[in-house]
Protein backbone atom coordinates (compact mmCIF):
# COMPACT_ATOMS: atom_id res chain seq x y z
CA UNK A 1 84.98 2.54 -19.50
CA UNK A 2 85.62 -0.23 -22.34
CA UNK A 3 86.04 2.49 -24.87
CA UNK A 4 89.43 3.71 -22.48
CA UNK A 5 90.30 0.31 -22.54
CA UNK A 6 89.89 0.04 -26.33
CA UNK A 7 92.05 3.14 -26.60
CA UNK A 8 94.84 1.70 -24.58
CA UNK A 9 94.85 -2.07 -26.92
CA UNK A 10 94.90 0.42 -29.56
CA UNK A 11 97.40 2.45 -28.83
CA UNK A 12 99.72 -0.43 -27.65
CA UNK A 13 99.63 -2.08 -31.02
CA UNK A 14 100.29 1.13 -32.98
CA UNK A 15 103.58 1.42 -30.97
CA UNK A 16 104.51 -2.31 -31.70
CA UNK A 17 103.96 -1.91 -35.21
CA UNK A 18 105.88 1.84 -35.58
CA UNK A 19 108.94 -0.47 -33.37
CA UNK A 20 108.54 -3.04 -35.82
CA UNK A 21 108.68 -1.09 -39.10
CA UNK A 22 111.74 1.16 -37.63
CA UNK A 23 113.13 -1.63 -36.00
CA UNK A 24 112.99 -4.11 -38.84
CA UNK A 25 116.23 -2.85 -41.38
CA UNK A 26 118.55 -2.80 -38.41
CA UNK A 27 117.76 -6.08 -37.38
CA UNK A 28 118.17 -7.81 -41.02
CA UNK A 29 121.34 -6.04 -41.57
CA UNK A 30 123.02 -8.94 -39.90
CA UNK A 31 121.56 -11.80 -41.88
CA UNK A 32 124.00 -13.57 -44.67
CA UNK A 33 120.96 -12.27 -46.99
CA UNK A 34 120.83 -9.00 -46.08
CA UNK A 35 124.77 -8.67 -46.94
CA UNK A 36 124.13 -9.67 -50.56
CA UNK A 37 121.41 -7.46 -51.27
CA UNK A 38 123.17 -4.66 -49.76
CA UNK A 39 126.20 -5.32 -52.15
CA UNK A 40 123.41 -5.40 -54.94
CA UNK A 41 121.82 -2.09 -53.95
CA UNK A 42 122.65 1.29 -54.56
CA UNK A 43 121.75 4.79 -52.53
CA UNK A 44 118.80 5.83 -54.29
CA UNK A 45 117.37 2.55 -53.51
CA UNK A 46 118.11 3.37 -50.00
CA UNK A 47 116.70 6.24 -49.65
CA UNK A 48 113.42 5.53 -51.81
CA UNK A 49 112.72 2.93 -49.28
CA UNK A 50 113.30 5.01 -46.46
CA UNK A 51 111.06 7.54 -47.99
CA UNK A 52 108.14 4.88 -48.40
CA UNK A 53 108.52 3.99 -44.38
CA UNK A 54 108.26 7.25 -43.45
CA UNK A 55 104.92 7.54 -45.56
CA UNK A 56 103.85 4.39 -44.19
CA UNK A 57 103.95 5.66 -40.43
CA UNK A 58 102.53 8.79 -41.61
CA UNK A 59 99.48 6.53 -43.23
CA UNK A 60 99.21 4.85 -39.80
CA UNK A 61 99.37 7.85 -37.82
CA UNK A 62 96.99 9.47 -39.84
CA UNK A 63 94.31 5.95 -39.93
CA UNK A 64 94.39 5.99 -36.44
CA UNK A 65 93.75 9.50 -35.58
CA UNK A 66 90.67 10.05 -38.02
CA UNK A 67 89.96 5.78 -37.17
């Protein structure tokens, strides 16, 4: 019985932190900072970092599946 409880804590906090890393660039995009480092940036940039969330949910995915 506490391990299905375990499961569910776990399993909670993995979806808060796949919200959080997805969520996180749309909700900066808004700050005064965020518009001068966008006007700094160029595409590749873009789309390296988008590359390096995507491995990091994959990393997550896979650490809690063999976890």
């Amino acid at each position: 019985m506490a391990a299905m409880g375990s499961m569910k804590v776990q399993a909670v906090i993995l979806t808060y932190v796949l919200l959080a890393v997805l969520l996180h660039p749309l909700l900066c995009q808004g700050s005064p900072a965020a518009s001068l480092l966008e006007a700094q940036t160029s595409d590749g940039k873009t789309i390296d970092q988008g590359i390096a969330y995507m491995l990091m949910i994959v990393a997550l995915v896979v650490t809690y599946l063999v976890g």
